[in-house]
Each structure stands twice: as C-alpha cells, then as structure tokens.
C-alpha atoms as a PDB file:
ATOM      1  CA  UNK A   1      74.536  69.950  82.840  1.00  0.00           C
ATOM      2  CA  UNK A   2      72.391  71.536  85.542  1.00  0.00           C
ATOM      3  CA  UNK A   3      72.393  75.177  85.287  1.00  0.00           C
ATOM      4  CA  UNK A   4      70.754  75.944  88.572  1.00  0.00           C
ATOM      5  CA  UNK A   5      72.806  73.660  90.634  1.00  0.00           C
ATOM      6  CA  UNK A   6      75.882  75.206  88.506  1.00  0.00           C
ATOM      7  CA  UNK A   7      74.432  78.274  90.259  1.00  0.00           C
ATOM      8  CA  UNK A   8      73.576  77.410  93.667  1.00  0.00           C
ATOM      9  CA  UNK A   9      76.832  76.236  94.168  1.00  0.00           C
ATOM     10  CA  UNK A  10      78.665  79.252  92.366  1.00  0.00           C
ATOM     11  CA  UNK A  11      76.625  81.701  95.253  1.00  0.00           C
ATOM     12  CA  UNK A  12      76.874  79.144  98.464  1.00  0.00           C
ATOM     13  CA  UNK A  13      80.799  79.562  97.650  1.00  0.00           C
ATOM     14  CA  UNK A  14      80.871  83.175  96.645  1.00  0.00           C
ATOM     15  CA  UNK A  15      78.687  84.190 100.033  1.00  0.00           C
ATOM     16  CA  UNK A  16      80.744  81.774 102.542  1.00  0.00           C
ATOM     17  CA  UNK A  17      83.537  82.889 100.841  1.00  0.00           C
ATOM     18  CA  UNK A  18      83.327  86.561  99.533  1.00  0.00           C
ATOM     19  CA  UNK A  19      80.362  87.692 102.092  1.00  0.00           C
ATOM     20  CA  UNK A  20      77.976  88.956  98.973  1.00  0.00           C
ATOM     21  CA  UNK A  21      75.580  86.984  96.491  1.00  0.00           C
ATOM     22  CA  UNK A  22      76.474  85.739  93.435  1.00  0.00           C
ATOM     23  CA  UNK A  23      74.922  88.906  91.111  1.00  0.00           C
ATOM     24  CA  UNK A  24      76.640  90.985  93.235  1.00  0.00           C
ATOM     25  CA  UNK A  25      79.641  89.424  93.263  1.00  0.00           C
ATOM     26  CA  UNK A  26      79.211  89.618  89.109  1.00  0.00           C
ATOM     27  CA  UNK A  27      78.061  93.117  89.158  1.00  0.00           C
ATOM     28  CA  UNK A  28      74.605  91.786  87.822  1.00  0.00           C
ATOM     29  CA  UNK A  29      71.063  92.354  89.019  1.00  0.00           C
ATOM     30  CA  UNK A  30      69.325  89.138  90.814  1.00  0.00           C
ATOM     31  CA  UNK A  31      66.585  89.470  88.102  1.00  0.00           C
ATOM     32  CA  UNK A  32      69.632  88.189  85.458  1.00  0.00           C
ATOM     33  CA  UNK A  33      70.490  85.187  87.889  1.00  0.00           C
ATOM     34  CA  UNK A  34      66.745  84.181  88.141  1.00  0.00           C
ATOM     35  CA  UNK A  35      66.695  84.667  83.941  1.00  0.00           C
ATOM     36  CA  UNK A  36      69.814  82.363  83.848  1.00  0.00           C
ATOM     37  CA  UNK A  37      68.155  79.632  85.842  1.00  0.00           C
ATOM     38  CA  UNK A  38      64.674  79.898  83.949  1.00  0.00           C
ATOM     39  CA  UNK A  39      66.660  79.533  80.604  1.00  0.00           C
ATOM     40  CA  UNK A  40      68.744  77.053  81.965  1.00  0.00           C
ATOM     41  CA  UNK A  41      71.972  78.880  80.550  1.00  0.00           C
ATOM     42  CA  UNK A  42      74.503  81.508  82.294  1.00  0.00           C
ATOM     43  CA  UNK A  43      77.125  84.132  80.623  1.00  0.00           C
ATOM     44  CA  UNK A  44      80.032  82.164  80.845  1.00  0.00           C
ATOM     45  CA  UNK A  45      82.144  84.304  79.693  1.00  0.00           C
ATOM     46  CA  UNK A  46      81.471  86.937  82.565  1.00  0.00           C
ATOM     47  CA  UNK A  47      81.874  83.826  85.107  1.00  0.00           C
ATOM     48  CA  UNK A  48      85.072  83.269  84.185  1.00  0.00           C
ATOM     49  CA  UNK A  49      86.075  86.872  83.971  1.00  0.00           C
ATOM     50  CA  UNK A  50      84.958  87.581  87.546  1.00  0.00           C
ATOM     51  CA  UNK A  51      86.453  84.337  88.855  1.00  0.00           C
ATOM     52  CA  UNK A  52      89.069  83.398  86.862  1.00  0.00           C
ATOM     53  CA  UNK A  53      91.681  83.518  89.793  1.00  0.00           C
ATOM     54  CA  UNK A  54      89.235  80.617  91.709  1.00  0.00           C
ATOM     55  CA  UNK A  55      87.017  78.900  89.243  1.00  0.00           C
ATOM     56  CA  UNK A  56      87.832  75.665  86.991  1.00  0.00           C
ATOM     57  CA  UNK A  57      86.422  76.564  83.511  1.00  0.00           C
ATOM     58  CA  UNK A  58      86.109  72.536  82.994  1.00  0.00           C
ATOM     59  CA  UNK A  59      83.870  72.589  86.318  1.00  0.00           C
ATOM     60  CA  UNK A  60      82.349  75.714  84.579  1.00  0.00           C
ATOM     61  CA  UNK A  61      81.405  74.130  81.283  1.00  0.00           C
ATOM     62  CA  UNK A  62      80.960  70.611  82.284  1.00  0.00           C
ATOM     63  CA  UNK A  63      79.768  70.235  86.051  1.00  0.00           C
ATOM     64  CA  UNK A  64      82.372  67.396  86.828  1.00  0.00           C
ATOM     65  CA  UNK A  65      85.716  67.513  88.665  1.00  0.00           C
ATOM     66  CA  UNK A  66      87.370  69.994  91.069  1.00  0.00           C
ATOM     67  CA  UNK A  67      85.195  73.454  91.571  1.00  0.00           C
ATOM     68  CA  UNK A  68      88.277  75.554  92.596  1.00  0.00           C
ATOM     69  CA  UNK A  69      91.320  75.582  90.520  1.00  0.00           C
ATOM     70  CA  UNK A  70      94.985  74.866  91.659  1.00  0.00           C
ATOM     71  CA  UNK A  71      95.399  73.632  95.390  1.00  0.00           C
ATOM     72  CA  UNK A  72      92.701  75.438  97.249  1.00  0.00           C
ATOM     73  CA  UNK A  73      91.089  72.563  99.426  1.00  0.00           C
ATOM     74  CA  UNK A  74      87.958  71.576  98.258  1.00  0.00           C
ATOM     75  CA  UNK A  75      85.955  68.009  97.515  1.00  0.00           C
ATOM     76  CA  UNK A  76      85.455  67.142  94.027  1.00  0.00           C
ATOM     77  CA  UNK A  77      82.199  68.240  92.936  1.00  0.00           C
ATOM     78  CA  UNK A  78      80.114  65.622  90.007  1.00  0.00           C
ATOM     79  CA  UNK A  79      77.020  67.006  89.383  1.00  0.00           C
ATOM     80  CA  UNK A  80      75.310  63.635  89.750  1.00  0.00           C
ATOM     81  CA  UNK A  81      73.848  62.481  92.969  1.00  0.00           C
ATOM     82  CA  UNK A  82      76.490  64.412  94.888  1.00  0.00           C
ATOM     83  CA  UNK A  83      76.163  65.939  98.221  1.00  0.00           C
ATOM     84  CA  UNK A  84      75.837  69.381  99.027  1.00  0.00           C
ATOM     85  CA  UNK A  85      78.889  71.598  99.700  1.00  0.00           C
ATOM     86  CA  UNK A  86      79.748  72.891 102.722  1.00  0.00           C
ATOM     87  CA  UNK A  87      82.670  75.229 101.486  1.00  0.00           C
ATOM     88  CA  UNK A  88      84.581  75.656 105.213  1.00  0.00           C
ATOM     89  CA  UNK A  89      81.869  76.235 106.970  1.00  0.00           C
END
C-alpha cells in the first residue's frame, strides 16, 4: 500500500471538497503529514474518526475499491497504475 498516494488523495478530496488541507481538516500540524509520508504509515485510527461519515475504511487500509462510502459518486480508486482523481472538479 502506498502511504503517500493514500495521502495525496485523502487532501485533493478534503480541499476540493471541504476547502482546507488535510492536517487541518484532522486538527494536525503539516509537520505530522510530512512524518506520515517519510514513515510511510498514517494514524488510522484518527482518519477514520475525522471521516468516518465519507471514508471507506477498506479503501483506508487496503488502497483498492470505492474511496467514498455509500452512494456518493465517485470512480473506483486501485492504487495500481490508476489515474489521478479529479473529485468534481
């Protein structure tokens, strides 16, 4: 699983979406995103707890299927050789 695509697509869909970055979306500095990408891991638990109304935990923990839960319109999103998201814009 890639961790800092995980990531850049978390904050391209929080900012087109929510109009602020993913840390501050979280409530967590920028330096804690960059540590997250360096140590190719994340808090997943305070992922899901910010965006549990939104976010598929299997997308989450995996990187494969549906980004968005329930019937929100969105593509499919496999990690592998995929293109990049344009989230309604």
């Amino acid at each position: 699983m890639d961790i800092k695509l995980i990531i850049s697509k978390l904050d391209k869909y929080i900012k087109a979406e929510k109009g602020v970055g993913i840390a501050e979306y979280l409530g967590i500095s920028t330096s804690a995103v960059s540590n997250w990408k360096a140590r190719n891991s994340l808090n997943v638990k305070l992922i899901l707890t910010k965006c549990e109304s939104w976010l598929n935990p299997d997308w989450l923990l995996t990187g494969e299927g549906p980004m968005l839960k329930g019937d929100q319109k969105e593509t499919t999103y496999n990690m592998v050789n995929e293109p990049e998201p344009t989230f309604g814009l």
